[in-house]
Protein backbone atom coordinates (compact mmCIF):
# COMPACT_ATOMS: atom_id res chain seq x y z
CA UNK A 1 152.35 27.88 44.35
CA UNK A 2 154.45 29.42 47.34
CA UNK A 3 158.15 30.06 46.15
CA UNK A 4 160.93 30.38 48.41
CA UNK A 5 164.18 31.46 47.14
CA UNK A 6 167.67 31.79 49.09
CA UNK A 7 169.20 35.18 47.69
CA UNK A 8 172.22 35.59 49.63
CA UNK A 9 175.52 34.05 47.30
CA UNK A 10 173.64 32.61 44.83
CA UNK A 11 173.66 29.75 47.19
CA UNK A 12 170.79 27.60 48.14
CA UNK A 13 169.83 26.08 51.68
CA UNK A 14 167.94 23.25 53.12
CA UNK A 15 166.15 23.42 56.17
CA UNK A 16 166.55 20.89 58.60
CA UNK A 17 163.48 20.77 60.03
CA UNK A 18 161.23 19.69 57.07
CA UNK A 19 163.25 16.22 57.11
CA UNK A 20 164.38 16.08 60.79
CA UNK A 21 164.67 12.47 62.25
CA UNK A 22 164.29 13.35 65.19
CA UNK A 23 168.04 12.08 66.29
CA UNK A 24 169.38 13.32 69.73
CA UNK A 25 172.73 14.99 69.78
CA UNK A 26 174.58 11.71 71.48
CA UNK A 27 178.21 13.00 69.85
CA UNK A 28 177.49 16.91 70.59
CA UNK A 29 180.09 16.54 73.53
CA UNK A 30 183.86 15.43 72.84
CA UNK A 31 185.14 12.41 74.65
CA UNK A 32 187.35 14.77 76.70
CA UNK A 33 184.25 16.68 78.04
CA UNK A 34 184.38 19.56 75.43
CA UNK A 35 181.89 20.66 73.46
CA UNK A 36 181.94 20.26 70.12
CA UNK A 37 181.09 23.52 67.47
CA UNK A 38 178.98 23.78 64.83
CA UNK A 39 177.55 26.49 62.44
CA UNK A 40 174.14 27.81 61.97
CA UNK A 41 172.57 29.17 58.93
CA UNK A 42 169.97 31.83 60.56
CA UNK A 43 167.64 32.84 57.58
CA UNK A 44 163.91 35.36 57.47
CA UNK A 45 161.40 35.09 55.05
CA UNK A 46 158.05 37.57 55.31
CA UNK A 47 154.52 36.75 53.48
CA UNK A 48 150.99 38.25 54.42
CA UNK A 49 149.05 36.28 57.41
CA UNK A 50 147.10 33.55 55.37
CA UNK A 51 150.71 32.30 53.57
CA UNK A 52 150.42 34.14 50.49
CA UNK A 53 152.60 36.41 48.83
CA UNK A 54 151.48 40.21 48.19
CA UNK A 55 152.78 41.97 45.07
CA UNK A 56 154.77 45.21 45.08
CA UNK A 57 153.39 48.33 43.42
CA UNK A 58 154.83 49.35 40.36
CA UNK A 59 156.47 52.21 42.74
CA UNK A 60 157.61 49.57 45.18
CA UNK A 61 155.21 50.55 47.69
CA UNK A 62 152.90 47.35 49.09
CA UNK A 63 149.12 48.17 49.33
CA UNK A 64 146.54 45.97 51.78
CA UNK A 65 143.60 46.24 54.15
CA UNK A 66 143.71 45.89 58.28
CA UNK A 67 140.97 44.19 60.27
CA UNK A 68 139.51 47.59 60.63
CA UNK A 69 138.98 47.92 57.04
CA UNK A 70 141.81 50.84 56.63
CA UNK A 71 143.15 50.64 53.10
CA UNK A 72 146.85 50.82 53.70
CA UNK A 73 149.72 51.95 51.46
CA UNK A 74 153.10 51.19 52.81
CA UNK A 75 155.85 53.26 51.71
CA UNK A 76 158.62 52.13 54.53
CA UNK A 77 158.74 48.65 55.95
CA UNK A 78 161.52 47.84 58.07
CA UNK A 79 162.86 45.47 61.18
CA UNK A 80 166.15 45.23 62.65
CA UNK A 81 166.95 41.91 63.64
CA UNK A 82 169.78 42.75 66.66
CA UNK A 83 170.21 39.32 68.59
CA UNK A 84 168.91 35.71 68.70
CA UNK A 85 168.82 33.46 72.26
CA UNK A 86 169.29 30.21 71.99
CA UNK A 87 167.37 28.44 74.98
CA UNK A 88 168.70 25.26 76.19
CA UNK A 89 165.90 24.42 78.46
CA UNK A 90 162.95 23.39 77.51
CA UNK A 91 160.57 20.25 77.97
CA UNK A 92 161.95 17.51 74.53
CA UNK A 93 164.48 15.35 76.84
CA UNK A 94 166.93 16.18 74.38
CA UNK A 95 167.36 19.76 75.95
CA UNK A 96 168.86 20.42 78.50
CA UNK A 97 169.41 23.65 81.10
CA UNK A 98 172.16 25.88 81.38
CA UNK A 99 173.26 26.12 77.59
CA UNK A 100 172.10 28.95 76.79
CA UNK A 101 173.74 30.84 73.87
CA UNK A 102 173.64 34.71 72.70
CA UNK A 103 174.44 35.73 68.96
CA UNK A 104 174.06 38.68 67.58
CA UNK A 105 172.56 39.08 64.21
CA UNK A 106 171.98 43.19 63.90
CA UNK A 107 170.69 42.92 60.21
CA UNK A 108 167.48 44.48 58.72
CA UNK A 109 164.84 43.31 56.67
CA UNK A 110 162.71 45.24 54.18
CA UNK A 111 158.65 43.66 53.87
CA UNK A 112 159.09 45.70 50.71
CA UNK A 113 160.70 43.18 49.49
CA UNK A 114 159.58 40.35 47.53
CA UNK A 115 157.74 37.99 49.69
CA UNK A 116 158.32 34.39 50.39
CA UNK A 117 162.06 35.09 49.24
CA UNK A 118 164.38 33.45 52.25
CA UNK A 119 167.35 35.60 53.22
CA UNK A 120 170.29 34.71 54.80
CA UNK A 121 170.89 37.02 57.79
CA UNK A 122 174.07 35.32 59.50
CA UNK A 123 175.79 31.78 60.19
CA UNK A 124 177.42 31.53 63.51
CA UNK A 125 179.17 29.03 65.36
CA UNK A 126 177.54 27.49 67.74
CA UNK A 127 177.73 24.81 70.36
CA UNK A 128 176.33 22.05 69.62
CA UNK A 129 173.40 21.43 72.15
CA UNK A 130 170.10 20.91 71.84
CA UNK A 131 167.89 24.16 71.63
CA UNK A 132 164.24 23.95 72.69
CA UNK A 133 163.41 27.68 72.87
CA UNK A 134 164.49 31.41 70.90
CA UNK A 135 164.28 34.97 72.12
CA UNK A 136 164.59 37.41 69.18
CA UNK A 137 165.54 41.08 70.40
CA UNK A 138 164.63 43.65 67.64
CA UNK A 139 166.78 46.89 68.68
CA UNK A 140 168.92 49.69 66.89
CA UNK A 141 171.82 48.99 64.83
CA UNK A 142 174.70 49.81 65.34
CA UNK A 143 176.49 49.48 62.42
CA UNK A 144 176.88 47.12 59.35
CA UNK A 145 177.87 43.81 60.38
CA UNK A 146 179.37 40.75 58.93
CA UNK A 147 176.85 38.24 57.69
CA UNK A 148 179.70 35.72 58.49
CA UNK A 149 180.37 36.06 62.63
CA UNK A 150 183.56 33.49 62.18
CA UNK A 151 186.36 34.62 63.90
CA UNK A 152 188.51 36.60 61.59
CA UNK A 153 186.86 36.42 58.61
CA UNK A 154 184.42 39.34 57.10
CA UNK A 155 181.98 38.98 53.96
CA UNK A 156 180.39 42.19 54.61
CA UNK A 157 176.66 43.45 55.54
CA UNK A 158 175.18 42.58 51.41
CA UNK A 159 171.76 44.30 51.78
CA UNK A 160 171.06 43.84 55.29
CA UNK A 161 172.65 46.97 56.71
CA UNK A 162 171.31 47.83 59.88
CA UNK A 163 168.66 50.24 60.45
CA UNK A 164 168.57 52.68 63.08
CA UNK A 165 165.01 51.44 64.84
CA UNK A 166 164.06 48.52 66.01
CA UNK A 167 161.42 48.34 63.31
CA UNK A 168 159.54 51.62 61.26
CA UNK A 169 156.44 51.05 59.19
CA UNK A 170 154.93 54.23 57.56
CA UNK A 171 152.86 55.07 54.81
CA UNK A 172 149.11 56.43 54.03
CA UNK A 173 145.86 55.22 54.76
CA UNK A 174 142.27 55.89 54.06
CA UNK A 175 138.47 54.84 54.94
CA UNK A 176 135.06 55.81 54.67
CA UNK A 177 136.73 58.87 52.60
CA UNK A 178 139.01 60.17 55.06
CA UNK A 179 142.72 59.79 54.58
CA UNK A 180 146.15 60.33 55.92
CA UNK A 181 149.75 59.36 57.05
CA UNK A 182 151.06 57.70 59.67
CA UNK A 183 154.88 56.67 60.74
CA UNK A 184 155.30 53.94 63.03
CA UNK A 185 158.58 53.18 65.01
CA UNK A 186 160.38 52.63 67.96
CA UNK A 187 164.06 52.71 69.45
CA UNK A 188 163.29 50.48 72.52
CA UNK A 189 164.45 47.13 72.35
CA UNK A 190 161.69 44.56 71.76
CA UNK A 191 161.84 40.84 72.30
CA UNK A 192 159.78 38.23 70.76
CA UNK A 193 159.80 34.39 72.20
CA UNK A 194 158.92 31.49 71.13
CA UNK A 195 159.80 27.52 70.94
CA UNK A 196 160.91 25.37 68.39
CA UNK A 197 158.68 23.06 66.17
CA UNK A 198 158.72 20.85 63.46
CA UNK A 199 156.81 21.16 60.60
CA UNK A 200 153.58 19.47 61.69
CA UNK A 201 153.40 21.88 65.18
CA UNK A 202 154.78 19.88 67.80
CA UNK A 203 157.10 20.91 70.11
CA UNK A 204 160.83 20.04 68.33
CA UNK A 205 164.36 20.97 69.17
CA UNK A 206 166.92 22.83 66.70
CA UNK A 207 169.59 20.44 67.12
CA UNK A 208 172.62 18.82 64.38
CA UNK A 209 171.99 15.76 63.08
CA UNK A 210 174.15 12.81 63.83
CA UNK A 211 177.49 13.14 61.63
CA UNK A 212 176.95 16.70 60.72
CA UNK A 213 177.92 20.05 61.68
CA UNK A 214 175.53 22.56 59.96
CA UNK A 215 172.26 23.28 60.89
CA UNK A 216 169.93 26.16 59.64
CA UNK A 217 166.59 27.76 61.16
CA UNK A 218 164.22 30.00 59.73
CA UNK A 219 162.24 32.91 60.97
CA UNK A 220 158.92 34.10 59.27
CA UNK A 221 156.89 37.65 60.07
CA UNK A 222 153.56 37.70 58.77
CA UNK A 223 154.31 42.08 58.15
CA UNK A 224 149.87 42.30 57.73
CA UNK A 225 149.23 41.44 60.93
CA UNK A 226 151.70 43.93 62.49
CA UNK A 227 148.69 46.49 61.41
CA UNK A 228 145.92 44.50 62.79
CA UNK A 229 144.16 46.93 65.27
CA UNK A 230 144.94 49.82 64.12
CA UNK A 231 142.36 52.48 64.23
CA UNK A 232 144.48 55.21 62.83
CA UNK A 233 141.32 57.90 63.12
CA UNK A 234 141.22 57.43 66.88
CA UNK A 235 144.46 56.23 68.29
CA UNK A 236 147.67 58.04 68.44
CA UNK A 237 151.43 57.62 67.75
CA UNK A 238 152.31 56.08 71.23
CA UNK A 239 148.70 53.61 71.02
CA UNK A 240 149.23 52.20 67.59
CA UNK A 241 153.36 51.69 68.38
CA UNK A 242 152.09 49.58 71.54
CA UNK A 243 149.85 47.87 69.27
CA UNK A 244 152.42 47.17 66.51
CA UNK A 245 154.54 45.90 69.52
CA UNK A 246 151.59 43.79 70.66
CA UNK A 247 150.98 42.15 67.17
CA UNK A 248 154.75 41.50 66.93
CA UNK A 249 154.36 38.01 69.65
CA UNK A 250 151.83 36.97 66.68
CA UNK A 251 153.64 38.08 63.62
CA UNK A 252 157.19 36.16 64.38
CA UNK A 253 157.08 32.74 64.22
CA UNK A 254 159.82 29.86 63.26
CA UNK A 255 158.81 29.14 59.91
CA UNK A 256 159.14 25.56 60.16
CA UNK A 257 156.42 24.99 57.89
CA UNK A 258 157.96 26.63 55.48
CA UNK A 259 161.04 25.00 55.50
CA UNK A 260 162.55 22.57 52.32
């Protein structure tokens, strides 16, 4: 049985799109033509690529096989989440162009971590349009930021201090009896898209219901198949990060599915 548990306050979350009616954001705008603000709960949660949850070692390192059959140890497992785009455009008729909307997150997450645990990265206000589409930028950090982006108001960076990379896997691995280490990382920004769903896969907007002002969306990373491909015996540093970077479009999803 999957578990999912919020671990940021003590506080537990719903996610909106498990339930969503499907309402249209008729009283987003004001009657004066402004538009109306609401907050949004942006959470991660990481499991291997079938669903399931992997273990920890007693050390606290994760151990699991590639495609390629390369027994893997991972001793460092790290992404730093920098910014989220909120696309306005998109093809639900509740979304409409030139609403776009920039926040920036800059917290990490650890896949050493437990797995299918949801973490609250940020909440940020937000206009309240209808989003079809997301751009996630992975980058540097550049300091610890407030999980709370209100104006005024600071509740500190918890555990989700940023991380210097955009992400950093390293570790050991072995095959056929030979063996060895590998660190995988990069500086350069990378940006993973993608478009909003519900949870039975079609095309769905983030939106606020009618009446409320909250919403809350989820991002999963299935942190296996960020190794799938890699032939650490014949390709080097700069072939397996472009490969890592590759399996990243796969690995980040919205995790409507797993929402509650």
């Amino acid at each position: 049985m999957k578990r999912y548990l919020l671990m940021v306050c003590l506080a537990s979350f719903g996610f909106i799109f498990a339930n969503c009616s499907g309402n249209s954001l008729i009283d987003g705008l004001n009657t004066d033509g402004s538009v109306s603000i609401g907050e949004l709960q942006i959470s991660t949660v990481h499991h291997l690529e079938d669903g399931t949850e992997l273990e920890a070692n007693p050390d606290g390192t994760k151990s699991l096989t590639n495609d390629l059959g390369y027994a893997i140890e991972l001793e460092e497992a790290e992404i730093n989440w920098k910014s989220l785009k909120l696309v306005s455009a998109g093809d639900d008729e509740d979304c409409e162009a030139g609403h776009d909307h920039d926040l920036v997150i800059n917290q990490s997450e650890s896949f050493l971590e437990e797995d299918l645990v949801s973490c609250l990265l940020s909440e940020q206000e937000i206009r309240m349009f209808a989003y079809c589409a997301y751009e996630l930028t992975l980058a540097p950090g550049t300091g610890a930021a407030a999980i709370k982006n209100h104006e005024g108001v600071d509740h500190g960076s918890g555990d989700h201090a940023p991380i210097g990379e955009s992400f950093h896997l390293a570790g050991t691995w072995s095959k056929d009896g030979a063996s060895g280490s590998f660190h995988i990382d990069t500086t350069d920004p990378v940006t993973v898209a993608g478009v909003f769903h519900a949870s039975t896969g079609e095309e769905h907007p983030l939106h606020f219901h009618e009446g409320e002002t909250s919403a809350e969306v989820q991002f999963g990373t299935e942190y296996d198949a960020l190794l799938r491909g890699i032939d650490f015996q014949a390709q080097n540093e700069d072939q397996a990060r472009d490969q890592v970077i590759a399996n990243l479009g796969e690995a980040v999803h919205h995790d409507a599915d797993n929402a509650h």
